[in-house]
PDB file of N, CA and C in Angstrom:
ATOM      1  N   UNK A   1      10.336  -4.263  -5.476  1.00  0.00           N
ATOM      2  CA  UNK A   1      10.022  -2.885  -5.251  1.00  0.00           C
ATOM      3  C   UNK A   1       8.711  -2.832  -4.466  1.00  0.00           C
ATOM      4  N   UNK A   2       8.818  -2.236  -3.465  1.00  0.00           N
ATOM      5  CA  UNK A   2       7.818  -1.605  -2.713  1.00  0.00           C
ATOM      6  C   UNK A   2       6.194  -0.821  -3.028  1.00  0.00           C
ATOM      7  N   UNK A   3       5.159  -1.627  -2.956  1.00  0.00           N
ATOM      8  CA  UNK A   3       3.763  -0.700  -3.531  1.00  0.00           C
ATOM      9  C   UNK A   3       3.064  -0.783  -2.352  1.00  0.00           C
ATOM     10  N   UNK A   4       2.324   0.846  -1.964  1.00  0.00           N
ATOM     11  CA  UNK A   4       1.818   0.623  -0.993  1.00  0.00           C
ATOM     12  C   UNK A   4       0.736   1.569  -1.192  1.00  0.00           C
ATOM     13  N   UNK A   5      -0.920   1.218  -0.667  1.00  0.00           N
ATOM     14  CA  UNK A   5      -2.240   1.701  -0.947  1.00  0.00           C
ATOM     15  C   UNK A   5      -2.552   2.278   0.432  1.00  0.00           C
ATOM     16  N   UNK A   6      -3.234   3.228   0.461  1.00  0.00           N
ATOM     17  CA  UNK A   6      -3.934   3.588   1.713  1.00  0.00           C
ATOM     18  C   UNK A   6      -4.810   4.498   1.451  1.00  0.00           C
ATOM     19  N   UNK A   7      -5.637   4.666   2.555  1.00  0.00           N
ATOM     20  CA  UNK A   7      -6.718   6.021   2.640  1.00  0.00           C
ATOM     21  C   UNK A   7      -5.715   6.726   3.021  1.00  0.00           C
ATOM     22  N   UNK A   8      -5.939   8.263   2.519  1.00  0.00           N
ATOM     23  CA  UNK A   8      -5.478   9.603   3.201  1.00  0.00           C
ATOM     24  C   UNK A   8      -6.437  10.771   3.407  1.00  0.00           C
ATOM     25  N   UNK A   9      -5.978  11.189   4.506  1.00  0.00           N
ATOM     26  CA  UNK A   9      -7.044  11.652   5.294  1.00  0.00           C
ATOM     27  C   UNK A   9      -6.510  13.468   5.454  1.00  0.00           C
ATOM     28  N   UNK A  10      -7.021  14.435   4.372  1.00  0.00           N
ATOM     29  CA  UNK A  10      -6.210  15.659   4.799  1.00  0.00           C
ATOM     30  C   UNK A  10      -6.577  16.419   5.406  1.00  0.00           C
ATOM     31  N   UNK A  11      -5.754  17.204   5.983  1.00  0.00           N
ATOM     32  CA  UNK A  11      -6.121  18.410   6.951  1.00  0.00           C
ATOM     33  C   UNK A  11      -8.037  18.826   7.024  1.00  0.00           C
ATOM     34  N   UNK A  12      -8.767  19.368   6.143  1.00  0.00           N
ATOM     35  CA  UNK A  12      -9.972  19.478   5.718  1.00  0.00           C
ATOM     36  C   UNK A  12     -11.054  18.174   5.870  1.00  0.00           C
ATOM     37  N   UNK A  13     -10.326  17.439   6.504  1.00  0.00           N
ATOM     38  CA  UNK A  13     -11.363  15.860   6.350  1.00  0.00           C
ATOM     39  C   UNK A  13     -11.582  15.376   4.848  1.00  0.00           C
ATOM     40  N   UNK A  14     -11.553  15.524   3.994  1.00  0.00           N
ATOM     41  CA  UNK A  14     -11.503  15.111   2.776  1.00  0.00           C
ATOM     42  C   UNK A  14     -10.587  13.723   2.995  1.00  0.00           C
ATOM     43  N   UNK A  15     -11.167  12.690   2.211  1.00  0.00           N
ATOM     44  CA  UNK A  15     -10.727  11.144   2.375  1.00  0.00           C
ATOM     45  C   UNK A  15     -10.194  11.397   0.508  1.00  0.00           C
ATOM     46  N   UNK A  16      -9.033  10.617   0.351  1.00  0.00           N
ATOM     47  CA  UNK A  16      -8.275   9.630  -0.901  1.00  0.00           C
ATOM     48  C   UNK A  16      -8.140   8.607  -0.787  1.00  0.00           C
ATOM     49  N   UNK A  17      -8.032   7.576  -1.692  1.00  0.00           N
ATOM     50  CA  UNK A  17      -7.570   6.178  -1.753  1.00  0.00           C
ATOM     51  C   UNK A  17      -6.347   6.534  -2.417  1.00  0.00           C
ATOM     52  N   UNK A  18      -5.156   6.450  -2.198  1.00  0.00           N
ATOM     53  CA  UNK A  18      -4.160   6.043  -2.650  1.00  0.00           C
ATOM     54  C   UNK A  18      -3.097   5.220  -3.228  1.00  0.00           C
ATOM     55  N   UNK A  19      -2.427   4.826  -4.055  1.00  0.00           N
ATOM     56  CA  UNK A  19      -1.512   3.788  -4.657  1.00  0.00           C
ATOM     57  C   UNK A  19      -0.194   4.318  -5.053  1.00  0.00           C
ATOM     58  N   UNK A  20       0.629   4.438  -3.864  1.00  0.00           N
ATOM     59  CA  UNK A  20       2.021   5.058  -3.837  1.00  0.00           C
ATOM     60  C   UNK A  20       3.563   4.168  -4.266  1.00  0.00           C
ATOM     61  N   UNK A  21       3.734   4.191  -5.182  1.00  0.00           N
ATOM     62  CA  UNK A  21       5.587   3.720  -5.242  1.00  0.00           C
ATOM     63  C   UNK A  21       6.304   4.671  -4.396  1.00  0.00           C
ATOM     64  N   UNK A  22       6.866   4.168  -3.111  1.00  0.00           N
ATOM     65  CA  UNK A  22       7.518   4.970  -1.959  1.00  0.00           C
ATOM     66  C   UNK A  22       8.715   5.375  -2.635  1.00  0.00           C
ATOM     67  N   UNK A  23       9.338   6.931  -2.857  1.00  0.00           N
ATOM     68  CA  UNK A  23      10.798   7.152  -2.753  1.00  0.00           C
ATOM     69  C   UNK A  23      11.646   6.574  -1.620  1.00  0.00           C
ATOM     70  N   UNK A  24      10.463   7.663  -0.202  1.00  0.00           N
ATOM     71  CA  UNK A  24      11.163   7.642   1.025  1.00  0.00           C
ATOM     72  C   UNK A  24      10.299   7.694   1.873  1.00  0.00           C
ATOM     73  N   UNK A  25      10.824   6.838   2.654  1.00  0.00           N
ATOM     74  CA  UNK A  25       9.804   6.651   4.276  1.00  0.00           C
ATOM     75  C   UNK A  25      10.300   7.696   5.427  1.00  0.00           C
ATOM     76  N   UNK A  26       9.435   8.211   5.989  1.00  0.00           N
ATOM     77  CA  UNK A  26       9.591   8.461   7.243  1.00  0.00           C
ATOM     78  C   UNK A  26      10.812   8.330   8.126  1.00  0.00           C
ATOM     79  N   UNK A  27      11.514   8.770   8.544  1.00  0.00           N
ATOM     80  CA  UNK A  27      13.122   9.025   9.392  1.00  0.00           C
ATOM     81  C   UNK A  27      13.897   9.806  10.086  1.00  0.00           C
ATOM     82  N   UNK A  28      13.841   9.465  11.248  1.00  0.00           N
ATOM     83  CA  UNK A  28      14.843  10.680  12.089  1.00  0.00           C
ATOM     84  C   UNK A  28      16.073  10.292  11.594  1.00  0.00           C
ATOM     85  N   UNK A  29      16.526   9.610  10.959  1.00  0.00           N
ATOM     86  CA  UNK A  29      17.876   8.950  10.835  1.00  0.00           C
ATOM     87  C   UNK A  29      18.634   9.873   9.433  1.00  0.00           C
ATOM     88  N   UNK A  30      19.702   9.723   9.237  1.00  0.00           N
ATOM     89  CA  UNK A  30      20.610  10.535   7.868  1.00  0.00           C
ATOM     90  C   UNK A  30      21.331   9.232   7.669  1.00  0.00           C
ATOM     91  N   UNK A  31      20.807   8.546   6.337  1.00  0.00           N
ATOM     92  CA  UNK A  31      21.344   7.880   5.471  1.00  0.00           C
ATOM     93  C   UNK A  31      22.304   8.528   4.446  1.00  0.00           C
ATOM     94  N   UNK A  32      23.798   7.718   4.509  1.00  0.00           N
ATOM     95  CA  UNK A  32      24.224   7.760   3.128  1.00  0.00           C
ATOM     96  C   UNK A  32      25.512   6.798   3.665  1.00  0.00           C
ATOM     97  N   UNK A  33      26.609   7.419   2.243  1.00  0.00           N
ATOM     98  CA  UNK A  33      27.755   6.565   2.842  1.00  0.00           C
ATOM     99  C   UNK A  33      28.839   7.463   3.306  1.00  0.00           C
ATOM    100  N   UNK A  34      29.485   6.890   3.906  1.00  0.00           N
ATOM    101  CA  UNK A  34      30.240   7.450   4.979  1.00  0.00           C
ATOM    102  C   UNK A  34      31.871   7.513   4.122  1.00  0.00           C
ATOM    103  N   UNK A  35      32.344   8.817   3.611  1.00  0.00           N
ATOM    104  CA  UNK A  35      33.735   8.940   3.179  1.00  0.00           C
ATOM    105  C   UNK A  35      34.646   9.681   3.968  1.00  0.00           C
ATOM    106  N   UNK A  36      34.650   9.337   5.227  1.00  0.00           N
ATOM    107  CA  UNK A  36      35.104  10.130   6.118  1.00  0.00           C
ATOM    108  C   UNK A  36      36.667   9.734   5.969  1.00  0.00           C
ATOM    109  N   UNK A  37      36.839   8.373   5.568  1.00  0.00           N
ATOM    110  CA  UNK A  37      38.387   7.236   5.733  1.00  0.00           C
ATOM    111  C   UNK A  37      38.770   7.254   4.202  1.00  0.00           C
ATOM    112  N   UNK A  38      38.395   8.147   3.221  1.00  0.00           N
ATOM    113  CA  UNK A  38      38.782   8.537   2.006  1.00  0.00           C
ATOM    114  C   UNK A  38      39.826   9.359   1.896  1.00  0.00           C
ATOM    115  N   UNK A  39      40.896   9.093   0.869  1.00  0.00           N
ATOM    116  CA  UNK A  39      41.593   9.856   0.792  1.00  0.00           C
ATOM    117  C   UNK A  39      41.373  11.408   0.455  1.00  0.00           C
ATOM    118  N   UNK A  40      41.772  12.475   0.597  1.00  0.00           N
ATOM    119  CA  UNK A  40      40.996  13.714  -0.700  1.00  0.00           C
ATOM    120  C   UNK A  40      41.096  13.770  -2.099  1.00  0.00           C
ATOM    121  N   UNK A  41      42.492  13.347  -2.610  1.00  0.00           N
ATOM    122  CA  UNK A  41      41.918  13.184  -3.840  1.00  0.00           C
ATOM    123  C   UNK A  41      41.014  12.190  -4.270  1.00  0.00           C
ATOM    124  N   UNK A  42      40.857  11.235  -3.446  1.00  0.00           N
ATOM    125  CA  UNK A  42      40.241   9.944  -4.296  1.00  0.00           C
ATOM    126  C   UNK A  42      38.504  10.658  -3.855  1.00  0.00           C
ATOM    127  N   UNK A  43      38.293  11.245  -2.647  1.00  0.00           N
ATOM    128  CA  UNK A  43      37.361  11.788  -2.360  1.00  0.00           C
ATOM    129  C   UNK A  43      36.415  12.737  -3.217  1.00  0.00           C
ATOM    130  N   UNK A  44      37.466  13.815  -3.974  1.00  0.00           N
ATOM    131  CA  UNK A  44      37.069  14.674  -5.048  1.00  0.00           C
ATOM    132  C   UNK A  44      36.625  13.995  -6.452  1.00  0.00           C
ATOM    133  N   UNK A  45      37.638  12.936  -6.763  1.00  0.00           N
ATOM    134  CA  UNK A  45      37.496  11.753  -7.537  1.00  0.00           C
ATOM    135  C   UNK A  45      36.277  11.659  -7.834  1.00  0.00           C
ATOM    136  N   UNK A  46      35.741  10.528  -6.477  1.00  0.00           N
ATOM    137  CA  UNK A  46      34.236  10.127  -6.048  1.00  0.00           C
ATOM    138  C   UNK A  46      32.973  11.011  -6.263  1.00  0.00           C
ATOM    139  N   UNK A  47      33.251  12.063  -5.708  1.00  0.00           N
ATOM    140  CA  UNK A  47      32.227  13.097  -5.670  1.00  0.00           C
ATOM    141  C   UNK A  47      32.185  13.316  -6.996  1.00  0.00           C
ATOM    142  N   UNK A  48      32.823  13.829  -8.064  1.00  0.00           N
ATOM    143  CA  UNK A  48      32.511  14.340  -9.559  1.00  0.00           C
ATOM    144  C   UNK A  48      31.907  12.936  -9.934  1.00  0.00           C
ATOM    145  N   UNK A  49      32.693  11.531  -9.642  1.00  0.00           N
ATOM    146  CA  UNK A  49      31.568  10.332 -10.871  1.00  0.00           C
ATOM    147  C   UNK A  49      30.418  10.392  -9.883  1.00  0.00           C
ATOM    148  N   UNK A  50      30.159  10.365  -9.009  1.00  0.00           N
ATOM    149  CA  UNK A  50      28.746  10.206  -8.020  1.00  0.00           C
ATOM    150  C   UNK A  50      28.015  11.537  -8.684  1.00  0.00           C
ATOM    151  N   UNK A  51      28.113  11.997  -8.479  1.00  0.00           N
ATOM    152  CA  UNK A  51      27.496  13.641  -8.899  1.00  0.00           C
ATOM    153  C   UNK A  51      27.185  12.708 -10.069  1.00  0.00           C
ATOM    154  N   UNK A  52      28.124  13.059 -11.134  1.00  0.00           N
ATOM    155  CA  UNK A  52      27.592  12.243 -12.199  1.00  0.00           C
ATOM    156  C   UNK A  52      26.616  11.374 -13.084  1.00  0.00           C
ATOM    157  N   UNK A  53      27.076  10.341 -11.802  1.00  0.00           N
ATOM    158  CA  UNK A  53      25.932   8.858 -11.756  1.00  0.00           C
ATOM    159  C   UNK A  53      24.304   9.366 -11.177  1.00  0.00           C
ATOM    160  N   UNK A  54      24.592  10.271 -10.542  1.00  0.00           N
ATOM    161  CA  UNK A  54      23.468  10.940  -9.918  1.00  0.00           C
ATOM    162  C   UNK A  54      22.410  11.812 -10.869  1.00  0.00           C
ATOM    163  N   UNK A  55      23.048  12.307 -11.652  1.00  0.00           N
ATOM    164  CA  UNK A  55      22.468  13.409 -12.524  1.00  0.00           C
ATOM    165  C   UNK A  55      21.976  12.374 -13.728  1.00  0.00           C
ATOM    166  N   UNK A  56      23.266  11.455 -14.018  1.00  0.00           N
ATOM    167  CA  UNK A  56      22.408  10.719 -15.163  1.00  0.00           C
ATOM    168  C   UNK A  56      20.861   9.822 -14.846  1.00  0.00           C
ATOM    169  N   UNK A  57      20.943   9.606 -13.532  1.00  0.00           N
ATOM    170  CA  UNK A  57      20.087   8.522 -12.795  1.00  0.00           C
ATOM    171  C   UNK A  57      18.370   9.551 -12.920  1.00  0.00           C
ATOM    172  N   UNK A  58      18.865  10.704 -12.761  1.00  0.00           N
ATOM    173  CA  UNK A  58      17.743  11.940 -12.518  1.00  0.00           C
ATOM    174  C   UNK A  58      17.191  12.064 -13.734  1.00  0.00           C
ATOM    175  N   UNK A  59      18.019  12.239 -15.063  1.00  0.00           N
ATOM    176  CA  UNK A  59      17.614  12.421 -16.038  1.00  0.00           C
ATOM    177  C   UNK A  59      16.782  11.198 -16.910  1.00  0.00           C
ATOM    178  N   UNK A  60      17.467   9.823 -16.240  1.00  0.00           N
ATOM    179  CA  UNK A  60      16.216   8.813 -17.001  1.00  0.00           C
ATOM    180  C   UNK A  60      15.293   8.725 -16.543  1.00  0.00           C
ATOM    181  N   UNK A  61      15.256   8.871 -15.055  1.00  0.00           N
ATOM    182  CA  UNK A  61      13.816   8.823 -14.324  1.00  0.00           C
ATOM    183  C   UNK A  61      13.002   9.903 -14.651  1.00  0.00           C
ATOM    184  N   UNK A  62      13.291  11.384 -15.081  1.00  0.00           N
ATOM    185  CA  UNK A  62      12.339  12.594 -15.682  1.00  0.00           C
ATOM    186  C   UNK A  62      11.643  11.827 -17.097  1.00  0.00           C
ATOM    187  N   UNK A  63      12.878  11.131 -17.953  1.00  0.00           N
ATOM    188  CA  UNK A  63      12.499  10.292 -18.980  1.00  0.00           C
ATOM    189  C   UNK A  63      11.223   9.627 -18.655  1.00  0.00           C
ATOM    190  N   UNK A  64      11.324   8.814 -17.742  1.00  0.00           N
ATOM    191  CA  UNK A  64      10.472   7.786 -17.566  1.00  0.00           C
ATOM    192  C   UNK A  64       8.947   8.306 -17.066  1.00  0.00           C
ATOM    193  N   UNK A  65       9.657   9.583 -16.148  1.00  0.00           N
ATOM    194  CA  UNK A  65       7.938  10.330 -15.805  1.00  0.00           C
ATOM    195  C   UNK A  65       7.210  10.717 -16.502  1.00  0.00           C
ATOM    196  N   UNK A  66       8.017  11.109 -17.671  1.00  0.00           N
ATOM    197  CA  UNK A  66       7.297  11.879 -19.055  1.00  0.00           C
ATOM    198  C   UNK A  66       6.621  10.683 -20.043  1.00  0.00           C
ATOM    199  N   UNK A  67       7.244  10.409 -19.955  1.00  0.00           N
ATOM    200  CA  UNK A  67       6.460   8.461 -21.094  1.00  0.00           C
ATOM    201  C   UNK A  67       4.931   9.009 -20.472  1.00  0.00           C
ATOM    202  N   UNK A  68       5.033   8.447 -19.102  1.00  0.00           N
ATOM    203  CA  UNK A  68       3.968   8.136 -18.460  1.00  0.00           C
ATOM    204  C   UNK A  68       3.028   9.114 -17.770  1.00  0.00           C
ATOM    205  N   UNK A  69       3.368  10.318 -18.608  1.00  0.00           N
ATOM    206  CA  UNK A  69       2.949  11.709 -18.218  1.00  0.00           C
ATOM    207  C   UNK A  69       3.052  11.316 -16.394  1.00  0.00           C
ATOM    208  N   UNK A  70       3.592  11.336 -16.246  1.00  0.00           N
ATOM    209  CA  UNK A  70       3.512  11.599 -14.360  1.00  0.00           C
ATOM    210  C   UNK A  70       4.577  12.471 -13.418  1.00  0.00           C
ATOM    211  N   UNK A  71       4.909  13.331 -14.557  1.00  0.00           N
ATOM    212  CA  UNK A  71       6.003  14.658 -13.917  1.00  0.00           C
ATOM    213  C   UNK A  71       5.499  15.219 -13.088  1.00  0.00           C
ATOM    214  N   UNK A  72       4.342  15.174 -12.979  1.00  0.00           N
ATOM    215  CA  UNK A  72       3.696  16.172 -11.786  1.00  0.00           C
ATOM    216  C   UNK A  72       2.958  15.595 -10.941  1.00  0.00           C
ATOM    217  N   UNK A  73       3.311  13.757 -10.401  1.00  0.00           N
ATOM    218  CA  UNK A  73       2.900  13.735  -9.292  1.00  0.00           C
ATOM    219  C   UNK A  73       3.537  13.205  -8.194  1.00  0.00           C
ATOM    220  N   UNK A  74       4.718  13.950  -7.773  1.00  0.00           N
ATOM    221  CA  UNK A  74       5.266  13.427  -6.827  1.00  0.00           C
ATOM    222  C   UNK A  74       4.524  14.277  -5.642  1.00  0.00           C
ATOM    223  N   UNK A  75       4.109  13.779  -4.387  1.00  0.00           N
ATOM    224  CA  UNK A  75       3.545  14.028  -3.428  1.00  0.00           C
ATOM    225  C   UNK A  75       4.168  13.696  -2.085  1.00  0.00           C
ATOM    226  N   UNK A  76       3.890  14.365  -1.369  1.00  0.00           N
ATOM    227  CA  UNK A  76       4.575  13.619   0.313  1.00  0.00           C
ATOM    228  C   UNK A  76       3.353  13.237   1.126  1.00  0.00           C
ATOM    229  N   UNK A  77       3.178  12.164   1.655  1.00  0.00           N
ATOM    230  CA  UNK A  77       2.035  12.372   2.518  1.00  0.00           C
ATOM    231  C   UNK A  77       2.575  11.921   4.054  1.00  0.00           C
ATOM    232  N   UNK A  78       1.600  12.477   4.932  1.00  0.00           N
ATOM    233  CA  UNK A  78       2.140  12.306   6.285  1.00  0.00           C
ATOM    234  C   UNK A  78       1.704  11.461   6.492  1.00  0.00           C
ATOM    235  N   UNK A  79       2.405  10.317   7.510  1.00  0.00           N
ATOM    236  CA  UNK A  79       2.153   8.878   7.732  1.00  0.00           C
ATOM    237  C   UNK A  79       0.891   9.208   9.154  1.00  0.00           C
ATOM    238  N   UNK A  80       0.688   9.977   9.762  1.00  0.00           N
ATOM    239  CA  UNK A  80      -0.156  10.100  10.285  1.00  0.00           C
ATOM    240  C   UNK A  80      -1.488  10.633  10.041  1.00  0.00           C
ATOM    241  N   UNK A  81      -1.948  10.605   8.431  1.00  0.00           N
ATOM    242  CA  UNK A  81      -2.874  11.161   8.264  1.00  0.00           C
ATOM    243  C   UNK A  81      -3.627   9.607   7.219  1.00  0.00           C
ATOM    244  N   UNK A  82      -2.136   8.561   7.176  1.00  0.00           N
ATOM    245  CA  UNK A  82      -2.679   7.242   6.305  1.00  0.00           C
ATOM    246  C   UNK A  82      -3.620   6.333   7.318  1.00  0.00           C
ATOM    247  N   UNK A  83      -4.092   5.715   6.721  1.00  0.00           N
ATOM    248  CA  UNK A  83      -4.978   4.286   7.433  1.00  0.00           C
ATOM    249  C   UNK A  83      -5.263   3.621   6.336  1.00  0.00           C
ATOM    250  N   UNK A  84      -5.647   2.012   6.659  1.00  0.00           N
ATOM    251  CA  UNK A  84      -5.950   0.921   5.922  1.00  0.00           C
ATOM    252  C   UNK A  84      -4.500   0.715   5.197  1.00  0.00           C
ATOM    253  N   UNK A  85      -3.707   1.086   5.333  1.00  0.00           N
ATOM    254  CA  UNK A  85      -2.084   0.766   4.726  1.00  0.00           C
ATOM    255  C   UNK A  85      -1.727  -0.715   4.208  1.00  0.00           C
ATOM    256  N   UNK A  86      -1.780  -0.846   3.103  1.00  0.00           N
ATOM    257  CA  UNK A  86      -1.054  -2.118   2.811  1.00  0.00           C
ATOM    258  C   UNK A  86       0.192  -2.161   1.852  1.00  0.00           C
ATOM    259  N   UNK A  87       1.052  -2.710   2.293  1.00  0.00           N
ATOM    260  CA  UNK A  87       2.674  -3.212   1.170  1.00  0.00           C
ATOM    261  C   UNK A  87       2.526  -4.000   0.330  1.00  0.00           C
ATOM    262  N   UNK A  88       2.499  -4.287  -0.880  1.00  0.00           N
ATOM    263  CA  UNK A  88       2.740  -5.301  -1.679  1.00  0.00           C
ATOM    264  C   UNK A  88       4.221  -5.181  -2.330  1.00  0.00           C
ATOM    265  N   UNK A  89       4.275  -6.361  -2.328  1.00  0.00           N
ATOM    266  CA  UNK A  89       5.981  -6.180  -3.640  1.00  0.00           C
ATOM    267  C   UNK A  89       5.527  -6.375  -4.899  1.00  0.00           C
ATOM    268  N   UNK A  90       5.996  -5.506  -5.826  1.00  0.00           N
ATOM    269  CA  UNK A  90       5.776  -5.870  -6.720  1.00  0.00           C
ATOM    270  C   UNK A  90       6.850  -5.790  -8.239  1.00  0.00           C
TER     271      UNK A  90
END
């Protein structure tokens, strides 16, 4: 998994040091998967367990924010306002 630190620099000049676990990077691109060659029922199928798998996936991770009281800090920051950027895996 992806850890990555940087200064952020906001609108106001005000400087942060940061230590981000990335959801999502930066992208002109639209990721997902492609069910275009699905049948429809098997399609409708898919969609209710995905939905599903999706909602349960949402609900352990709220779990997990709450342990760690951190429900309230998901943030976006603009990659043009980072410097000193480093990746670690961790």
């Amino acid at each position: 998994m992806n850890f990555i630190e940087f200064t952020y620099t906001k609108t106001d000049g005000t400087t942060s040091r940061r230590a981000v676990l990335p959801l999502l990077s930066p992208s002109k691109n639209i990721e997902g998967i492609d069910l275009t060659q699905l049948p429809e029922n098997e399609f409708v199928e898919f969609c209710r367990e995905f939905s599903a798998l999706k909602s349960e996936h949402h609900n352990q991770v709220m779990e997990k924010l709450a342990k760690f009281d951190l429900t309230h800090n998901y943030r976006c920051f603009s990659p043009d306002k980072m410097s000193d950027v480093t990746t670690d895996y961790v």
